[in-house]
C-alpha atoms as a PDB file:
ATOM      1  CA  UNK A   1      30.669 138.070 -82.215  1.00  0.00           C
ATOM      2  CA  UNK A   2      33.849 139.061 -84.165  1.00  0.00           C
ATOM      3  CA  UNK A   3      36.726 136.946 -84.865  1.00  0.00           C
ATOM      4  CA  UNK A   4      38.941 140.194 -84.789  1.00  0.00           C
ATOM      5  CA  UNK A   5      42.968 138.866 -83.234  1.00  0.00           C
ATOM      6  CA  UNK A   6      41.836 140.373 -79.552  1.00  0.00           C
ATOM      7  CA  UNK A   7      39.712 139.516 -77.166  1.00  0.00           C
ATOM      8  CA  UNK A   8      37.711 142.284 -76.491  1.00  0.00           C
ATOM      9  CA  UNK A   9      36.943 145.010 -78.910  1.00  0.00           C
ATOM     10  CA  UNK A  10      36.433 148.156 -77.506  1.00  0.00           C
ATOM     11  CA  UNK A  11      32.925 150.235 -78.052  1.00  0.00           C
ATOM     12  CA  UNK A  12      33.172 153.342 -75.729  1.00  0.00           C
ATOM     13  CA  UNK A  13      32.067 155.011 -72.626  1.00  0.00           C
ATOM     14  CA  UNK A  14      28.880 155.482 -71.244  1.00  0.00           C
ATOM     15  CA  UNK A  15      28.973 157.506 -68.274  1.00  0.00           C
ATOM     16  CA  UNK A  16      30.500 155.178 -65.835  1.00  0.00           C
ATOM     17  CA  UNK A  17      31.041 152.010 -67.781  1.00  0.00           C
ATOM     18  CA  UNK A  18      32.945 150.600 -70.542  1.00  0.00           C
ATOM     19  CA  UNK A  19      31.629 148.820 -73.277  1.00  0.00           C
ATOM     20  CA  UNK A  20      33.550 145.698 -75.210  1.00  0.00           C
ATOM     21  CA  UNK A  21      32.257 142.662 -77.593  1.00  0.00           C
ATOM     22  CA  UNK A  22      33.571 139.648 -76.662  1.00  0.00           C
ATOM     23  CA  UNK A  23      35.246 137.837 -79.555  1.00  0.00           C
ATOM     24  CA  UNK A  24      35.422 134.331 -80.227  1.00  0.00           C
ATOM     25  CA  UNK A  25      38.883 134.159 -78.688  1.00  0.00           C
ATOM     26  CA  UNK A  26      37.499 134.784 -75.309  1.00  0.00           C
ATOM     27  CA  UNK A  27      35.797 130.740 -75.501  1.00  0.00           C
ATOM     28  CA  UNK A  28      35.506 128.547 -72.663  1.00  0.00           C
ATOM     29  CA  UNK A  29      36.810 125.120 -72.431  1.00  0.00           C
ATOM     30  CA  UNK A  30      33.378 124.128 -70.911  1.00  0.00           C
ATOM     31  CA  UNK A  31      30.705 125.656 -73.667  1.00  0.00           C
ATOM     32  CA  UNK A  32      30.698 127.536 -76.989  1.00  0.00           C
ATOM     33  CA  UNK A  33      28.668 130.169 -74.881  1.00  0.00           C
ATOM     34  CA  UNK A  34      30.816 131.130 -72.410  1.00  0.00           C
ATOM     35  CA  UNK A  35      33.961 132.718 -71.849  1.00  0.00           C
ATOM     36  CA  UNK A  36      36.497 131.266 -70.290  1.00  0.00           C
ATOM     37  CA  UNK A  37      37.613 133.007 -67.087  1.00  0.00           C
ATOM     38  CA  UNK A  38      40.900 134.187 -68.409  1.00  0.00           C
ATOM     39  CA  UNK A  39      39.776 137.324 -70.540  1.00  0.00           C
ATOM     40  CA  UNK A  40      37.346 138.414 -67.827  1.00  0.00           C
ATOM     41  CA  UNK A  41      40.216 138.433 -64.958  1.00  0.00           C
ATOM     42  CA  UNK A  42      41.985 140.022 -67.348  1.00  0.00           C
ATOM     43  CA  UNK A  43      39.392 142.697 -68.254  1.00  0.00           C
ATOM     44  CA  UNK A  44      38.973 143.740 -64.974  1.00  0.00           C
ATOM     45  CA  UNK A  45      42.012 143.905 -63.682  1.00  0.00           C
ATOM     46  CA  UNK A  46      42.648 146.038 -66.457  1.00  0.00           C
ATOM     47  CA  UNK A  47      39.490 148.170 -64.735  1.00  0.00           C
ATOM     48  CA  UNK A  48      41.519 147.868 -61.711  1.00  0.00           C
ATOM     49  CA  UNK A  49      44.607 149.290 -62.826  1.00  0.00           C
ATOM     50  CA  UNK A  50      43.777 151.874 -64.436  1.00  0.00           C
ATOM     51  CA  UNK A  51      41.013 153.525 -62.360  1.00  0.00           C
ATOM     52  CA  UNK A  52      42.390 156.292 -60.948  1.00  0.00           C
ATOM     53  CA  UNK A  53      46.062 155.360 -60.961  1.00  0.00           C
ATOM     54  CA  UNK A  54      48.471 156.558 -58.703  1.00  0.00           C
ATOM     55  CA  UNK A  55      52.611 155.659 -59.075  1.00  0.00           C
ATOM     56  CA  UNK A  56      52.980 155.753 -55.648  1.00  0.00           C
ATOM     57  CA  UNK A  57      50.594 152.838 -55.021  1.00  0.00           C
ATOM     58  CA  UNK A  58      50.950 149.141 -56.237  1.00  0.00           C
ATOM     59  CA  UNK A  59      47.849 146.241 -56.146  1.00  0.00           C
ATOM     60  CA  UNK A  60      49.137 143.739 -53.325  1.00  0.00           C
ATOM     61  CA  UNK A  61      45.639 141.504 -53.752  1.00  0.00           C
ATOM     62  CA  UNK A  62      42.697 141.360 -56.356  1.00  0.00           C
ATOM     63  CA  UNK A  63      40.143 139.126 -55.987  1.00  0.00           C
ATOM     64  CA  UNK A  64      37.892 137.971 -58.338  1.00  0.00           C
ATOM     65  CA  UNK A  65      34.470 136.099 -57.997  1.00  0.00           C
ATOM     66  CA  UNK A  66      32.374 134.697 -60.520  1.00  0.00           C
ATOM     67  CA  UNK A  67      28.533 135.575 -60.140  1.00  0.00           C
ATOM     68  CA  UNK A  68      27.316 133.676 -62.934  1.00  0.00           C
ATOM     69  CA  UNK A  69      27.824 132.392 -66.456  1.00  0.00           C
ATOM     70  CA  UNK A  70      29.733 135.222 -68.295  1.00  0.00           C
ATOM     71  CA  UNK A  71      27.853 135.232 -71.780  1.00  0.00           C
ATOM     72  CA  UNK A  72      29.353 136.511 -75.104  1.00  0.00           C
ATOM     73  CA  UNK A  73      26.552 139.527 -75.312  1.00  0.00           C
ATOM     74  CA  UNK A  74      27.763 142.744 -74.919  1.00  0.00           C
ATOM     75  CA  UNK A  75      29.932 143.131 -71.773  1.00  0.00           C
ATOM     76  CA  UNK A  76      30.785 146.331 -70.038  1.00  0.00           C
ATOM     77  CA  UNK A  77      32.645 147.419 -66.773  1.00  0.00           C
ATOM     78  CA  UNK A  78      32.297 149.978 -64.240  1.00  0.00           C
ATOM     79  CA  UNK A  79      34.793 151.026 -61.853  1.00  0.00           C
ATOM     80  CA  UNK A  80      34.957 152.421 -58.470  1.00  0.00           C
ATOM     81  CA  UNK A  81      37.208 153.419 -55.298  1.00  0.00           C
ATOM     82  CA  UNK A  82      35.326 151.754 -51.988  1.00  0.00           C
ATOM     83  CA  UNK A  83      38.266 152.856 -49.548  1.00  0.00           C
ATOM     84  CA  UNK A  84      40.441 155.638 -50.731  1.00  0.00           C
ATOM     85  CA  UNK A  85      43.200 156.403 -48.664  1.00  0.00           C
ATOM     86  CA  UNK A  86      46.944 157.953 -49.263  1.00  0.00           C
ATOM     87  CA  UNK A  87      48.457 154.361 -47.489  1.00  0.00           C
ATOM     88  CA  UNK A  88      45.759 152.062 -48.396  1.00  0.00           C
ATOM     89  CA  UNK A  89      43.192 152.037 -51.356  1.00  0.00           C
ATOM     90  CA  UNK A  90      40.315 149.376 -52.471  1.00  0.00           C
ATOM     91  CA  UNK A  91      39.245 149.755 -55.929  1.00  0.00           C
ATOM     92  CA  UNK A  92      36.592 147.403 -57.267  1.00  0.00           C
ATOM     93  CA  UNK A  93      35.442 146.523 -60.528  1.00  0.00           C
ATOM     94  CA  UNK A  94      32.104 144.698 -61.851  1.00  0.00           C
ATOM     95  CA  UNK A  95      31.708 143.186 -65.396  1.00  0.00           C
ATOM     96  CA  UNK A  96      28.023 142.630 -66.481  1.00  0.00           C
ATOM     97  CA  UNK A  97      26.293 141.315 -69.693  1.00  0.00           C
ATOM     98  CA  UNK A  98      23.592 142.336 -71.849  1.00  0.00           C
ATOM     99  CA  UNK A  99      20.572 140.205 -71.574  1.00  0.00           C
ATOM    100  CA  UNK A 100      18.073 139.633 -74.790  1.00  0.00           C
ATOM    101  CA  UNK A 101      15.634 142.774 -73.021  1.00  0.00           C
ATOM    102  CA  UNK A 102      18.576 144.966 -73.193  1.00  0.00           C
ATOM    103  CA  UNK A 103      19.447 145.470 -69.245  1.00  0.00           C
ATOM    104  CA  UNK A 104      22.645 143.935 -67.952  1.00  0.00           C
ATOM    105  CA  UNK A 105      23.364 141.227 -65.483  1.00  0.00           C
ATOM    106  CA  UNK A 106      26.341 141.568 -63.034  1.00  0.00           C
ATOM    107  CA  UNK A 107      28.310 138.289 -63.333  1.00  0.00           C
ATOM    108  CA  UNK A 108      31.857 138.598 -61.645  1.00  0.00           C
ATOM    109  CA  UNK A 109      33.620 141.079 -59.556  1.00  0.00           C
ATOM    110  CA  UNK A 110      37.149 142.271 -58.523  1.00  0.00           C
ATOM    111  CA  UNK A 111      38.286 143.727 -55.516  1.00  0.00           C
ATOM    112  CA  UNK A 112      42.013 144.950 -55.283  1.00  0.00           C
ATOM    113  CA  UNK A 113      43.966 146.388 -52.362  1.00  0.00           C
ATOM    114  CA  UNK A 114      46.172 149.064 -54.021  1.00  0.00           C
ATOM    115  CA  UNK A 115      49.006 150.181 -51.403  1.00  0.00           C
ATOM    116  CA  UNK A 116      51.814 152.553 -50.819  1.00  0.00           C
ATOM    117  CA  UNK A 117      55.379 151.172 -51.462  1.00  0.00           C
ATOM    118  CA  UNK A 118      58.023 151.664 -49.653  1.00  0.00           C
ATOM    119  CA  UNK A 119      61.970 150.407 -49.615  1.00  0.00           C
ATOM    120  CA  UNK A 120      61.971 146.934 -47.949  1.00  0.00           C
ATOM    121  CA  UNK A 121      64.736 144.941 -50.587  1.00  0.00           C
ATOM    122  CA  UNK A 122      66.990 144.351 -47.813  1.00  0.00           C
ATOM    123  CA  UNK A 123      64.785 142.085 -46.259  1.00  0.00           C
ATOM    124  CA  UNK A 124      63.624 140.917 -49.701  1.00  0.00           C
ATOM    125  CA  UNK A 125      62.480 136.858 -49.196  1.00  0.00           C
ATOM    126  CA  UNK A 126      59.753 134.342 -51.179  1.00  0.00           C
ATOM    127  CA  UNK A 127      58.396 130.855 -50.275  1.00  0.00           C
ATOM    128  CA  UNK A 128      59.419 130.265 -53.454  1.00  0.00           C
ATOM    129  CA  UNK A 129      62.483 131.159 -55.847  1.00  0.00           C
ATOM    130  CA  UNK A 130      62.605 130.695 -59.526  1.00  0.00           C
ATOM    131  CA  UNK A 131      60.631 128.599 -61.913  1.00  0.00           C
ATOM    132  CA  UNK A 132      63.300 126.381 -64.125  1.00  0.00           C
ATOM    133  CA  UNK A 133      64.307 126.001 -66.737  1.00  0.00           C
ATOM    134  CA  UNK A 134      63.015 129.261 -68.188  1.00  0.00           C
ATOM    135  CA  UNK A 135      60.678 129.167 -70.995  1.00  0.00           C
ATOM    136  CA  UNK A 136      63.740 130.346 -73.440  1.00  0.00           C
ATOM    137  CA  UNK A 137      64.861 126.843 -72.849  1.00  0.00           C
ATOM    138  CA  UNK A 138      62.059 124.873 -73.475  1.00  0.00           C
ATOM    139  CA  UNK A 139      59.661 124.017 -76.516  1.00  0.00           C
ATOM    140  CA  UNK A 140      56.592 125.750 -76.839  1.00  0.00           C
ATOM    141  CA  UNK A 141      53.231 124.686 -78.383  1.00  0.00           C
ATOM    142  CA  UNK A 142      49.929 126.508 -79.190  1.00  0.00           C
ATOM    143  CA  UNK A 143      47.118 125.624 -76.302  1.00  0.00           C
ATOM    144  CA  UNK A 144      47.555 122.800 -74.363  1.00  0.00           C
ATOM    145  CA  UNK A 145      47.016 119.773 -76.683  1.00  0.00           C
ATOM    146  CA  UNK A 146      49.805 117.159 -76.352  1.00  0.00           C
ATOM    147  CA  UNK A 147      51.267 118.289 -72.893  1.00  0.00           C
ATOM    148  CA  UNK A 148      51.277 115.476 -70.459  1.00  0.00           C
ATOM    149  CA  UNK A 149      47.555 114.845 -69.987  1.00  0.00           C
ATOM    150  CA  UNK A 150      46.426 118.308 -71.140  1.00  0.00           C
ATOM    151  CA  UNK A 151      44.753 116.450 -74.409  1.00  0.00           C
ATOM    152  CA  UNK A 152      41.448 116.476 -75.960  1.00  0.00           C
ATOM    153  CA  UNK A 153      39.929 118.912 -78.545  1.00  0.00           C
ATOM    154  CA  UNK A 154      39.711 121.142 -75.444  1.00  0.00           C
ATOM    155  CA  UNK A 155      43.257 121.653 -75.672  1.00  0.00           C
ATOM    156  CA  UNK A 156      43.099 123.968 -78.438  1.00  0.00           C
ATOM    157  CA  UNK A 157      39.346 125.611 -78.232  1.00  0.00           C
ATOM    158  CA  UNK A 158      38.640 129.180 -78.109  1.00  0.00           C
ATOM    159  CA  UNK A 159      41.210 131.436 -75.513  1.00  0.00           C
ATOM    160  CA  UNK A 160      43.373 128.230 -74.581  1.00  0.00           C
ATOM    161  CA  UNK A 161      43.927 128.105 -78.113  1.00  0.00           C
ATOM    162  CA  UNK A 162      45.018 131.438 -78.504  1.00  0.00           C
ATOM    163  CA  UNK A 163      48.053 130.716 -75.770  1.00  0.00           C
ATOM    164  CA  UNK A 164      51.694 129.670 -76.140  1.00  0.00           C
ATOM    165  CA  UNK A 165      52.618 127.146 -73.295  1.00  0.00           C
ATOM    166  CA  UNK A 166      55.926 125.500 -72.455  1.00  0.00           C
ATOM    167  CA  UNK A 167      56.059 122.764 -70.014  1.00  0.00           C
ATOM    168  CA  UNK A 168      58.184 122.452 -67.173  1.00  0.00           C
ATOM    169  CA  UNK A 169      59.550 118.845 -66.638  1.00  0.00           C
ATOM    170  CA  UNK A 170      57.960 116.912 -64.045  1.00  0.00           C
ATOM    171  CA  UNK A 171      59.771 117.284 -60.736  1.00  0.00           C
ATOM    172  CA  UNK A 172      58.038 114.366 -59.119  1.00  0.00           C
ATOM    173  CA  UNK A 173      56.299 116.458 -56.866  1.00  0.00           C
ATOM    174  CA  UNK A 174      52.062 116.777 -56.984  1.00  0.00           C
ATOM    175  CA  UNK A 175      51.953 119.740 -59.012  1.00  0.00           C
ATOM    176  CA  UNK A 176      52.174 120.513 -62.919  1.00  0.00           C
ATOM    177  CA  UNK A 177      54.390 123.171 -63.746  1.00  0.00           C
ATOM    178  CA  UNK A 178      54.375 125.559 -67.329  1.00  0.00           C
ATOM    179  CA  UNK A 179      55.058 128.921 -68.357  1.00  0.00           C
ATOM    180  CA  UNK A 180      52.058 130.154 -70.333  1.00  0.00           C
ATOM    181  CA  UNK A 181      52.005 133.542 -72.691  1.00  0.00           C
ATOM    182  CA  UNK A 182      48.969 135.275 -74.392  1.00  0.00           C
ATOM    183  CA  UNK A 183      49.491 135.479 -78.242  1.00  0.00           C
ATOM    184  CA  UNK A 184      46.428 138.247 -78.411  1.00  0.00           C
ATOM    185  CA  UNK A 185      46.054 141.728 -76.895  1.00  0.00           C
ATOM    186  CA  UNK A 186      43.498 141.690 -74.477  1.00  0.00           C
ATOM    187  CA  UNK A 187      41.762 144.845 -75.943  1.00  0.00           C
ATOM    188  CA  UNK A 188      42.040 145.665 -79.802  1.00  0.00           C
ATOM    189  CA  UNK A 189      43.945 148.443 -80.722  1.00  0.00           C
ATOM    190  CA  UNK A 190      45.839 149.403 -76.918  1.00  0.00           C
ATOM    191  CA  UNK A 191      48.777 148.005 -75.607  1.00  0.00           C
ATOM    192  CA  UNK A 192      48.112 145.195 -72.738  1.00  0.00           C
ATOM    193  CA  UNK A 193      50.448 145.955 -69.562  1.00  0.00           C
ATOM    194  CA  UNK A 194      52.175 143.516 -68.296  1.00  0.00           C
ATOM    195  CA  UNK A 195      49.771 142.824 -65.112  1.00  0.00           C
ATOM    196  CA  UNK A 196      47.176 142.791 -67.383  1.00  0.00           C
ATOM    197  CA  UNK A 197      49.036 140.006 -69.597  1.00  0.00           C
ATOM    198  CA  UNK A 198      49.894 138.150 -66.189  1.00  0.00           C
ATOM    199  CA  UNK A 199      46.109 138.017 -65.021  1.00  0.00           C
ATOM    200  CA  UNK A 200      44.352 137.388 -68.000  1.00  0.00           C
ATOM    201  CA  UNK A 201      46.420 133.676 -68.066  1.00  0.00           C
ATOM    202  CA  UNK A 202      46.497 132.433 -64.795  1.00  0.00           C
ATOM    203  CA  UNK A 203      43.271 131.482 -64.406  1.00  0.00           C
ATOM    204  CA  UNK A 204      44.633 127.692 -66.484  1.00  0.00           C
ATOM    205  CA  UNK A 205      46.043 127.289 -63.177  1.00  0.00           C
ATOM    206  CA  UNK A 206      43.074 124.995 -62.457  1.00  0.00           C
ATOM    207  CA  UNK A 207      43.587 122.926 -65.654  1.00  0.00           C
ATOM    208  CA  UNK A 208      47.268 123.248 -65.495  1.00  0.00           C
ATOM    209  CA  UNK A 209      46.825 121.250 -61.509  1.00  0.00           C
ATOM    210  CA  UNK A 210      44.527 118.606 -62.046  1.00  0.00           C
ATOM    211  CA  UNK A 211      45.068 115.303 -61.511  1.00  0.00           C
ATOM    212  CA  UNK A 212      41.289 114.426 -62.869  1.00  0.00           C
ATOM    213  CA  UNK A 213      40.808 112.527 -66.480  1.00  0.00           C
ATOM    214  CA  UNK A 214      39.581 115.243 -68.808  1.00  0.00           C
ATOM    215  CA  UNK A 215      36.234 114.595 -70.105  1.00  0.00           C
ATOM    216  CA  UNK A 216      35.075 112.435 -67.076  1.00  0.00           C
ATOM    217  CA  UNK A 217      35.408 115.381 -65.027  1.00  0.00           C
ATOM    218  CA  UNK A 218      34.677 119.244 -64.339  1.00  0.00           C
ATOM    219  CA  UNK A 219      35.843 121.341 -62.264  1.00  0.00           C
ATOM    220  CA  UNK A 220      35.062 125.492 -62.809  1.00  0.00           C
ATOM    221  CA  UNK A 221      36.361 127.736 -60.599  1.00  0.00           C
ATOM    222  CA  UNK A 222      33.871 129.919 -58.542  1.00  0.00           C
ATOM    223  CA  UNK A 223      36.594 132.594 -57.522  1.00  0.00           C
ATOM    224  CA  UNK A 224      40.179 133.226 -57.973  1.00  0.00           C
ATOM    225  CA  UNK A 225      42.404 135.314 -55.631  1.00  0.00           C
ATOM    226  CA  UNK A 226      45.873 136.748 -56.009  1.00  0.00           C
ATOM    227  CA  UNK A 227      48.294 137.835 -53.710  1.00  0.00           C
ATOM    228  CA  UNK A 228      51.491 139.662 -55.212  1.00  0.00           C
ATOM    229  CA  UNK A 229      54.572 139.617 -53.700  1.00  0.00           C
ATOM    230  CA  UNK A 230      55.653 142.339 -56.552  1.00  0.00           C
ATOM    231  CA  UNK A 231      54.660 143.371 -60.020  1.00  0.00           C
ATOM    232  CA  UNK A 232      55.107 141.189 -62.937  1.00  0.00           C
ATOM    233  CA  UNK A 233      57.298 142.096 -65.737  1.00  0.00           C
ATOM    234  CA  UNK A 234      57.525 140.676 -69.355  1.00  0.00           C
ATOM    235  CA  UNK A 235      55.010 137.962 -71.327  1.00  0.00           C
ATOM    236  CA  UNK A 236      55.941 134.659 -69.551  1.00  0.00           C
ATOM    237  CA  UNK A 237      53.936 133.877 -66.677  1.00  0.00           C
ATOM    238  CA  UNK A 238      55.211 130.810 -64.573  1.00  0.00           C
ATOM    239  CA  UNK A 239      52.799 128.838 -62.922  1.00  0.00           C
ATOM    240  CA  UNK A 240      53.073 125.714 -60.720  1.00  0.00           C
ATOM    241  CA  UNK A 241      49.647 124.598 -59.700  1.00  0.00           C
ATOM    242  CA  UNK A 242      47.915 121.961 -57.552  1.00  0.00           C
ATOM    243  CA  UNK A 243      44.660 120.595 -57.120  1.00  0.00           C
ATOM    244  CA  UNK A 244      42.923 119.808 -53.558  1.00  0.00           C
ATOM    245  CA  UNK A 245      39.745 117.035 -53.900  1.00  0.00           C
ATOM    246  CA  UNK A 246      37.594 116.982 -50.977  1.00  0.00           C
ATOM    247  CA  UNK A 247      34.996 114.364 -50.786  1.00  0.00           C
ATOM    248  CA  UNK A 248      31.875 116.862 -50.941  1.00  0.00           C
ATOM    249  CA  UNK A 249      31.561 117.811 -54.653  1.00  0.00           C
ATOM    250  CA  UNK A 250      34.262 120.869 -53.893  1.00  0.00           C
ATOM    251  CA  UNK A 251      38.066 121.232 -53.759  1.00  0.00           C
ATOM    252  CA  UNK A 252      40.773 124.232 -54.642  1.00  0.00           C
ATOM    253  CA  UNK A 253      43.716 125.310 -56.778  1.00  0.00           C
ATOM    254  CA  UNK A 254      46.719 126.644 -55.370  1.00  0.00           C
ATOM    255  CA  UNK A 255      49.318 127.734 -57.691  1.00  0.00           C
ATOM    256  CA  UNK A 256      52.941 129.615 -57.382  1.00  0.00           C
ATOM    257  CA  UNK A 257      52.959 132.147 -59.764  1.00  0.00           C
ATOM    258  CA  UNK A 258      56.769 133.499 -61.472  1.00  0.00           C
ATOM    259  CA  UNK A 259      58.157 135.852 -64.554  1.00  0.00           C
ATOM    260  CA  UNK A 260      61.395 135.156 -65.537  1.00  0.00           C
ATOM    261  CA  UNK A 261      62.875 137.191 -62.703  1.00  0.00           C
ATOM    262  CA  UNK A 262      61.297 134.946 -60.215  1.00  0.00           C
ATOM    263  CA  UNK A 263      58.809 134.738 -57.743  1.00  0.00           C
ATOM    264  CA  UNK A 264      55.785 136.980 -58.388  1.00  0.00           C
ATOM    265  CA  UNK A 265      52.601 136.192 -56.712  1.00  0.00           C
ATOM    266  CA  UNK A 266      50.539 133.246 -55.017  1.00  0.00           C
ATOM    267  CA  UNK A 267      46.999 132.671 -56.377  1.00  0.00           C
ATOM    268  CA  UNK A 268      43.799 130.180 -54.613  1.00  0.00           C
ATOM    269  CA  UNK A 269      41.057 128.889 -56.963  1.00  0.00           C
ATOM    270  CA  UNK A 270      37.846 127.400 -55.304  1.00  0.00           C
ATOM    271  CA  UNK A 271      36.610 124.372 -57.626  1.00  0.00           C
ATOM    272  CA  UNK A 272      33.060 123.306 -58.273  1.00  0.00           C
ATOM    273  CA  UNK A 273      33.906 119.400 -58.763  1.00  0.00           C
ATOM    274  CA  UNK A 274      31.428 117.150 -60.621  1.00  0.00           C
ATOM    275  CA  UNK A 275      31.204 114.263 -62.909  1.00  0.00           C
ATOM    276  CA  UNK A 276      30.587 114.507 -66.489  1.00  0.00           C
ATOM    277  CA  UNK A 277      26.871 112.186 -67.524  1.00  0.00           C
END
């Protein structure tokens, strides 16, 4: 596993999949041997968008689930079209990992609906407006160590730590608000879009919304699905997140999600909810 400033490095084609390493940047919050669920979303979004691309056609939806623990072996993606279509397209993408025998086990998959736009500003409207103050105005720290109860040594450990965040005042509401940047390309040596940027961090909505004590408590997301309102532009993603607790072991994240132009997307996190022995 290299240490290279990315958090995938690329190792070619073969036939219908890509091949990346994992580096230690891609680190989960909830074991040294996992990723966290950031760089994957990110990974295959990146799948997503650029399968096949058309400039007529935007993603309105991608959907991610998580089919099992998503190891720091070898990972690769393949990529394909389920519903092609000139109005409406699904493209799906599967990441698996290479297993000590050398075959590779499927563990999560994306599914985006990729439409045709059209002209509709003039009835252009969002359940929600702009996240402020902008992250221009506020001061920004590396992970999430010191930021309301964001604190612990998992504050700063593998991909969180590679993150700029900026927190949002408290508005007395439920939710936790922060605009959150990666400080790493997601694959070394290319140029990360900025969907590809906004994907690869929103997956901290789950930690930025909880109301549970860190290190008493975890909750990992099984699933996380996004639906865009419009494309985001620039670095900053703005996300105001909240966390549902049911009494059965289970709950959900729902977060709005912002750039600094505004409103950009909605996103839904299903949480597996247990105590820590």
């Amino acid at each position: 596993m290299s240490d290279e400033r990315a958090y995938y490095l690329p190792l070619g084609r073969d036939g219908d999949h890509e091949h990346f390493t994992p580096t230690e940047n891609t680190v989960s919050v909830w074991g040294d041997e996992l990723q966290h669920g950031g760089p994957p979303i990110g990974l295959l979004t990146r799948a997503l968008v650029r399968h096949e691309p058309d400039p007529t056609h935007e993603f309105s939806r991608i959907t991610v689930d998580i089919l099992g623990a998503i190891g720091l072996g070898e990972n690769r993606v393949a990529t394909t079209v389920l519903r092609p279509g000139r109005q409406i397209c699904l493209v799906q993408a599967e990441l698996s990992v290479r297993r000590d025998d050398g075959t590779f086990r499927p563990v999560a998959r994306a599914q985006g609906w990729r439409l045709a736009t059209d002209t509709t500003s003039a009835i252009e409207h969002y359940p929600a407006g702009s996240l402020a103050p902008g992250p221009q105005d506020l001061e920004g720290t590396i992970g999430f160590s010191g930021l309301g109860p964001l604190t612990g040594d998992w504050g700063t450990k593998g991909f969180v730590g590679t993150l700029e965040a900026r927190m949002v005042p408290d508005d007395g509401g439920d939710g936790r608000r922060v605009w959150v940047r990666p400080l790493l390309p997601l694959v070394a040596g290319e140029q990360t879009t900025d969907i590809e940027k906004f994907f690869t961090v929103l997956d901290v909505a789950n930690g930025v919304g909880s109301r549970l004590e860190f290190g008493k408590w975890s909750f990992m997301n099984t699933d996380t699905t996004v639906h865009l309102y419009r494309q985001p532009v620039g670095d900053w993603t703005g996300i105001d997140a909240r966390m549902a607790v049911g009494p059965g072991g289970y709950g959900m994240t729902g977060a709005e999600l912002f750039d600094e132009s505004g409103a950009v997307a909605r996103s839904a996190q299903t949480l597996l909810i247990r105590p820590f022995n």
